[in-house]
N, C-alpha and C. Protein backbone atom coordinates (compact mmCIF):
# COMPACT_ATOMS: atom_id res chain seq x y z
N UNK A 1 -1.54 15.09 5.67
CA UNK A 1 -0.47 14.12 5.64
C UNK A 1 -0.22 13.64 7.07
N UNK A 2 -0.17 12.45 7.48
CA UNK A 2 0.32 11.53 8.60
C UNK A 2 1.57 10.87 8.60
N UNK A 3 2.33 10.90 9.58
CA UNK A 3 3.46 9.91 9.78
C UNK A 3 3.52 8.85 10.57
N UNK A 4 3.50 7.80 10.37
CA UNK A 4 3.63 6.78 11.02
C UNK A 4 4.87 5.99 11.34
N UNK A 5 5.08 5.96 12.57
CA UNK A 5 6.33 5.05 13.03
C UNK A 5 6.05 3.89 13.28
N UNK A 6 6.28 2.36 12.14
CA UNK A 6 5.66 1.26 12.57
C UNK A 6 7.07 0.57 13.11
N UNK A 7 8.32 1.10 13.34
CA UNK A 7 9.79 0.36 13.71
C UNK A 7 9.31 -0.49 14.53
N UNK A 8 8.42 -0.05 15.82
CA UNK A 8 8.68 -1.08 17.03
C UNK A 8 8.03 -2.40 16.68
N UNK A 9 7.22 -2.57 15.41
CA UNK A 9 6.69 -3.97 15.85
C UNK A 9 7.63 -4.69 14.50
N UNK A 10 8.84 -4.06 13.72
CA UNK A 10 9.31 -5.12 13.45
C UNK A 10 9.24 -5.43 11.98
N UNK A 11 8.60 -6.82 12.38
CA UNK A 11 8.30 -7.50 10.63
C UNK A 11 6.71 -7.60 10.72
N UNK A 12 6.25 -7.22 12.11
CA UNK A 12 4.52 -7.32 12.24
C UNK A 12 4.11 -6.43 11.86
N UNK A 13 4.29 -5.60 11.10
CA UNK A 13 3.52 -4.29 11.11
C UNK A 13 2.46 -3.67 10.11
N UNK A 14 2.20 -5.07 9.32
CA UNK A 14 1.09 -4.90 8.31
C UNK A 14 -0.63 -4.25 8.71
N UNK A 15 -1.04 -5.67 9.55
CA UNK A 15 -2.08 -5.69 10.10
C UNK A 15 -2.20 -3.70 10.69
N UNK A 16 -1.25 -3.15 11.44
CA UNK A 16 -1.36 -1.85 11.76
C UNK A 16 -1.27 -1.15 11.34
N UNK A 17 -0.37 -1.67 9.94
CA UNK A 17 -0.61 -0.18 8.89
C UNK A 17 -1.88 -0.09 7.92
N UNK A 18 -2.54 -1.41 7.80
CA UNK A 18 -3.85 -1.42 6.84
C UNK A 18 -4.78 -0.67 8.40
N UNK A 19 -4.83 -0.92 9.25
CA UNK A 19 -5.63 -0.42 10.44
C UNK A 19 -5.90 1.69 10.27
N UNK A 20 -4.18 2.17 9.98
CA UNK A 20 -4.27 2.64 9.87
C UNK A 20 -4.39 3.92 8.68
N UNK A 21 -4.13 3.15 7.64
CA UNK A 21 -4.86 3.61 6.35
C UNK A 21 -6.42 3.70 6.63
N UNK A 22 -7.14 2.74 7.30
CA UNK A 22 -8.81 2.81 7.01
C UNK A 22 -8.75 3.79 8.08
N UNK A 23 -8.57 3.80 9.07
CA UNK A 23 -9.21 4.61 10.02
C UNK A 23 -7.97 6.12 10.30
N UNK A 24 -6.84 6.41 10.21
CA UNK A 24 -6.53 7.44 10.33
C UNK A 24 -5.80 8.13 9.40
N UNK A 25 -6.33 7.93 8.15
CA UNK A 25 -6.54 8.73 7.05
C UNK A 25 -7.66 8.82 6.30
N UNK A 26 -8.07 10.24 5.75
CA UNK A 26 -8.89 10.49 4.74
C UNK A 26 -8.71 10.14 3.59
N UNK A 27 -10.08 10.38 2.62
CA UNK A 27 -9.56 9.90 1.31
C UNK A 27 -8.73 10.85 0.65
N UNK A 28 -8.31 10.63 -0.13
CA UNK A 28 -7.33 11.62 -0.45
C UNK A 28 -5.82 12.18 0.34
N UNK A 29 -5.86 11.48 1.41
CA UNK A 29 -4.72 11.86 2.33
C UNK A 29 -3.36 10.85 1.50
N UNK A 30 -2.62 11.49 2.39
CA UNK A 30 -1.37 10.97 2.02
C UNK A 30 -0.50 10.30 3.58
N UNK A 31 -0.02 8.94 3.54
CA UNK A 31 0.32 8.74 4.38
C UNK A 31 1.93 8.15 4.16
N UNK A 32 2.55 8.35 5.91
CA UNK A 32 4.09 8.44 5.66
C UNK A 32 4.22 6.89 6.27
N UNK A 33 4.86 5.66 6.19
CA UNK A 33 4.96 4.54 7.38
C UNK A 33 6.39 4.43 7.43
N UNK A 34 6.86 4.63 8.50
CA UNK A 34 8.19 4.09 8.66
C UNK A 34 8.39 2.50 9.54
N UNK A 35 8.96 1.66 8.93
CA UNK A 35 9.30 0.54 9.43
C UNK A 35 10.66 -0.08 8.86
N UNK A 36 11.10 -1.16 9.87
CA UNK A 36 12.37 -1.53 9.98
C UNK A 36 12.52 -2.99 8.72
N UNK A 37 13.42 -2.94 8.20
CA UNK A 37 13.78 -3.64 7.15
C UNK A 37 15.03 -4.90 7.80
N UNK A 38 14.17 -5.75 7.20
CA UNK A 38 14.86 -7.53 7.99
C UNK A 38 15.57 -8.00 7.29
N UNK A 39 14.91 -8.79 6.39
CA UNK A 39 15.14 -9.10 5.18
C UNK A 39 15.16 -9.07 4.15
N UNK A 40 14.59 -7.75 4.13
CA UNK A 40 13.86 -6.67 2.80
C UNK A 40 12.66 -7.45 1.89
N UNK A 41 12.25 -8.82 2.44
CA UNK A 41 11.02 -8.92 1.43
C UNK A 41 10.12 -8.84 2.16
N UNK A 42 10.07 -7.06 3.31
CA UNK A 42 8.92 -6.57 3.97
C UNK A 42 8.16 -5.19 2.66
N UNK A 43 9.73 -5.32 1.87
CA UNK A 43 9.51 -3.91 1.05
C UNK A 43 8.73 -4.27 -0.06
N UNK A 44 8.91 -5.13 -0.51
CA UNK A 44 7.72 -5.84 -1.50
C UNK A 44 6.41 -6.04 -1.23
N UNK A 45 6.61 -6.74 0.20
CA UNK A 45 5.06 -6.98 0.59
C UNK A 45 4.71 -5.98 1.13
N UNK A 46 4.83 -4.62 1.58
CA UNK A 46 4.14 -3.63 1.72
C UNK A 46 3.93 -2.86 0.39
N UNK A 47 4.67 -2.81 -0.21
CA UNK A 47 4.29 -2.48 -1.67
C UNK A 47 2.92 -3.15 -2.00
N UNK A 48 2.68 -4.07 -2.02
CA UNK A 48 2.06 -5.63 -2.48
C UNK A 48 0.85 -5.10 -1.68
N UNK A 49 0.93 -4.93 0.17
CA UNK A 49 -0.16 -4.83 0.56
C UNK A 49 -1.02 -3.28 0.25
N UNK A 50 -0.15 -2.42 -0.02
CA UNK A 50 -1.05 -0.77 -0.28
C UNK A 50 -1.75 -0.88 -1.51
N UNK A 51 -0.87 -1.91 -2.71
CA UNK A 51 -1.83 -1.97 -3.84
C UNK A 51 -3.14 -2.61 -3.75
N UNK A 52 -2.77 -3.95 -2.94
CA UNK A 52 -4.30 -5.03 -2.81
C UNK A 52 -5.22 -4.31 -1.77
N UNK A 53 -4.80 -3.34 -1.13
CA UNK A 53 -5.90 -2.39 -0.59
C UNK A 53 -6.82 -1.59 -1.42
N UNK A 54 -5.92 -1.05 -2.76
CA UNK A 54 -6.60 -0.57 -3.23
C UNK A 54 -6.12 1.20 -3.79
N UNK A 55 -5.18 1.01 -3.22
CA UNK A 55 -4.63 2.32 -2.64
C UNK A 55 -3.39 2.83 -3.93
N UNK A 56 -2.77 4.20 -3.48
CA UNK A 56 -1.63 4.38 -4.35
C UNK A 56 -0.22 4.39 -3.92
N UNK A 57 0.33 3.75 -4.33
CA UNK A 57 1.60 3.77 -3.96
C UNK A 57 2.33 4.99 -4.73
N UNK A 58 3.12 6.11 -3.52
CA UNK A 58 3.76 6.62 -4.20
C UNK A 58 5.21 6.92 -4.22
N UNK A 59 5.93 6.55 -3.03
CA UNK A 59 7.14 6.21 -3.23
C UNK A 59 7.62 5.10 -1.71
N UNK A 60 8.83 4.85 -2.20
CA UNK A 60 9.36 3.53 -1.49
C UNK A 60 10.89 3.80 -0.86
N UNK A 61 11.41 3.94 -0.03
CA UNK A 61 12.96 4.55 -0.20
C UNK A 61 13.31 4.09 1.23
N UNK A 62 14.82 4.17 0.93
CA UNK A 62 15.52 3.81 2.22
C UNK A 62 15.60 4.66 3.06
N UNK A 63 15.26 4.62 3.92
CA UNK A 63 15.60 6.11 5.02
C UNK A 63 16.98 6.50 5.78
N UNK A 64 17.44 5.30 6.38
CA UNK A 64 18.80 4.88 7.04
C UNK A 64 19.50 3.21 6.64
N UNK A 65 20.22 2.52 7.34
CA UNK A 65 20.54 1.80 7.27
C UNK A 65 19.66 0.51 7.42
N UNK A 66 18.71 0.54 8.55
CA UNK A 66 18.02 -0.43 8.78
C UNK A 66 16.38 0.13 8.63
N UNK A 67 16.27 1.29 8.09
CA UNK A 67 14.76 1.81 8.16
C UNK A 67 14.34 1.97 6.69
N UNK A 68 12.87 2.17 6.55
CA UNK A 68 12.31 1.91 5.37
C UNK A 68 11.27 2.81 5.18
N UNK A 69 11.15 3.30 4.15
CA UNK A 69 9.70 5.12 3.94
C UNK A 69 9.11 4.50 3.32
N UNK A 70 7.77 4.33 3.41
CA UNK A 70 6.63 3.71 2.32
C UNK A 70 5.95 5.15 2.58
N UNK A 71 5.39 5.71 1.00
CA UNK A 71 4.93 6.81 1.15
C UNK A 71 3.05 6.57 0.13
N UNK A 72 2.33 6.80 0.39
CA UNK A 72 0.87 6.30 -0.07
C UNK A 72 -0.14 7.09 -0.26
N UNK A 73 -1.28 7.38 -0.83
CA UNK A 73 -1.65 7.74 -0.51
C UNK A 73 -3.13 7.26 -0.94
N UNK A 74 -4.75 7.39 0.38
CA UNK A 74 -5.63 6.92 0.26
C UNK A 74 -6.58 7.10 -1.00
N UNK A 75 -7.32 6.02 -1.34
CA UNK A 75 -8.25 6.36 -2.25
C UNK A 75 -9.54 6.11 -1.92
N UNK A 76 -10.37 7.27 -2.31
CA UNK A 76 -11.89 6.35 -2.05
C UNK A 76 -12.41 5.61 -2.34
N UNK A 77 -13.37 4.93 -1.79
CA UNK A 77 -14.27 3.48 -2.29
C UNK A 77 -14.32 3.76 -3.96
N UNK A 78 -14.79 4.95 -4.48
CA UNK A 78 -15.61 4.96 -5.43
C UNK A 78 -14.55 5.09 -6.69
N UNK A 79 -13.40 5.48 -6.47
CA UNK A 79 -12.44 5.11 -7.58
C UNK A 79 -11.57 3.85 -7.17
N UNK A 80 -11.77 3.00 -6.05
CA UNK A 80 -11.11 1.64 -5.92
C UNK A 80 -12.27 0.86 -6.49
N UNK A 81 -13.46 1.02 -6.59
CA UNK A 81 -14.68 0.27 -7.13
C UNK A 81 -14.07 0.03 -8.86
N UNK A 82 -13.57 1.56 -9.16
CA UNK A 82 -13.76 1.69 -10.93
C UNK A 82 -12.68 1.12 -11.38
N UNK A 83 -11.45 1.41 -10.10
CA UNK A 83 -10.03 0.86 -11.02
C UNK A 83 -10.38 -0.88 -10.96
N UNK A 84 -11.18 -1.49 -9.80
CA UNK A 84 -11.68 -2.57 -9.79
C UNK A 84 -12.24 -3.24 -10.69
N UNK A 85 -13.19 -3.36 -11.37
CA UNK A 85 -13.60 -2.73 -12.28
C UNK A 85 -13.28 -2.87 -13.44
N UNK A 86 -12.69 -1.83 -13.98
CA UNK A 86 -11.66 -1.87 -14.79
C UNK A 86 -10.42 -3.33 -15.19
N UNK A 87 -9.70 -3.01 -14.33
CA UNK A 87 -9.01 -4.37 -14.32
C UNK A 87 -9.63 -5.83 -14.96
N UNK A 88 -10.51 -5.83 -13.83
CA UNK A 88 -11.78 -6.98 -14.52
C UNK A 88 -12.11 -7.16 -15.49
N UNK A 89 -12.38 -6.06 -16.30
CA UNK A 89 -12.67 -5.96 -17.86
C UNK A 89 -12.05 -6.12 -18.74
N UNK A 90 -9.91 -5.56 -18.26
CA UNK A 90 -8.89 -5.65 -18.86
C UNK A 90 -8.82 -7.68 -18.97
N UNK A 91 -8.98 -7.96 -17.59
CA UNK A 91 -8.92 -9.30 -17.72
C UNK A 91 -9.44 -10.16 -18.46
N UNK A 92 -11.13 -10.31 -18.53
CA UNK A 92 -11.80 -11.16 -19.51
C UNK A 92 -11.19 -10.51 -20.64
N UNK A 93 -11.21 -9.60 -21.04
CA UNK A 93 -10.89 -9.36 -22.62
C UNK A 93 -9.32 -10.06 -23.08
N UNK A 94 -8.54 -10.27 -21.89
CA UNK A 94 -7.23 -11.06 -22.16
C UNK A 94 -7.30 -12.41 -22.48
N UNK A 95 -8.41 -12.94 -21.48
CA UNK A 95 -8.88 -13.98 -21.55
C UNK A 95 -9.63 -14.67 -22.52
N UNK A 96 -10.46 -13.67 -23.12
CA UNK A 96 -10.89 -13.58 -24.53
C UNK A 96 -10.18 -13.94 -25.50
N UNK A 97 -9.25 -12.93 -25.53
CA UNK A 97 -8.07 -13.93 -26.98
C UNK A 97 -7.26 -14.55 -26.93
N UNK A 98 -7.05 -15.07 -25.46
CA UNK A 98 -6.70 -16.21 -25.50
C UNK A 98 -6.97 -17.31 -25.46
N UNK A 99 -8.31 -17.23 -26.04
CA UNK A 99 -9.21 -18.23 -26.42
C UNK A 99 -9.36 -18.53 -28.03
């Protein structure tokens, strides 16, 4: 498990937290990000960005007044390939009857 303090950069702190999902966590790890909450639609889009990574989201919570816990944890290529994948398959077949 890792903790990350992303407060100082703000509302920038995407780009450094996908940086640090690939490179300073394992698969299977679990990672902590703390960052500062603006306008709160940072809490969505980090939600938003751990899923389109690929990844698991596992919890979301307020920490203090102005701070924010995104809690995650990594997945490997080879079950982001299948849930990939997957989905895809869920899709045409939606697409299917709605035809």
């Amino acid at each position: 498990m890792q903790r990350y303090d992303l407060r100082h950069l703000r509302d920038n702190f995407y780009d450094r937290m996908g940086e640090l999902i690939d490179g300073g966590l394992k698969d299977g790890e679990v990672g902590i990000f703390l960052f500062e909450v603006g306008d709160f639609s940072s809490i969505q889009k980090s939600a938003d960005f751990v899923k389109d990574m690929g990844h698991d989201l596992m919890n979301s919570m307020k920490f203090n007044e102005v701070d924010w816990t995104l809690v995650m944890k990594k997945v490997d290529d080879k079950t982001k390939a299948e849930r990939k994948e997957a989905a895809e398959k869920v899709a045409k077949l939606a697409e299917e009857k709605a035809d």
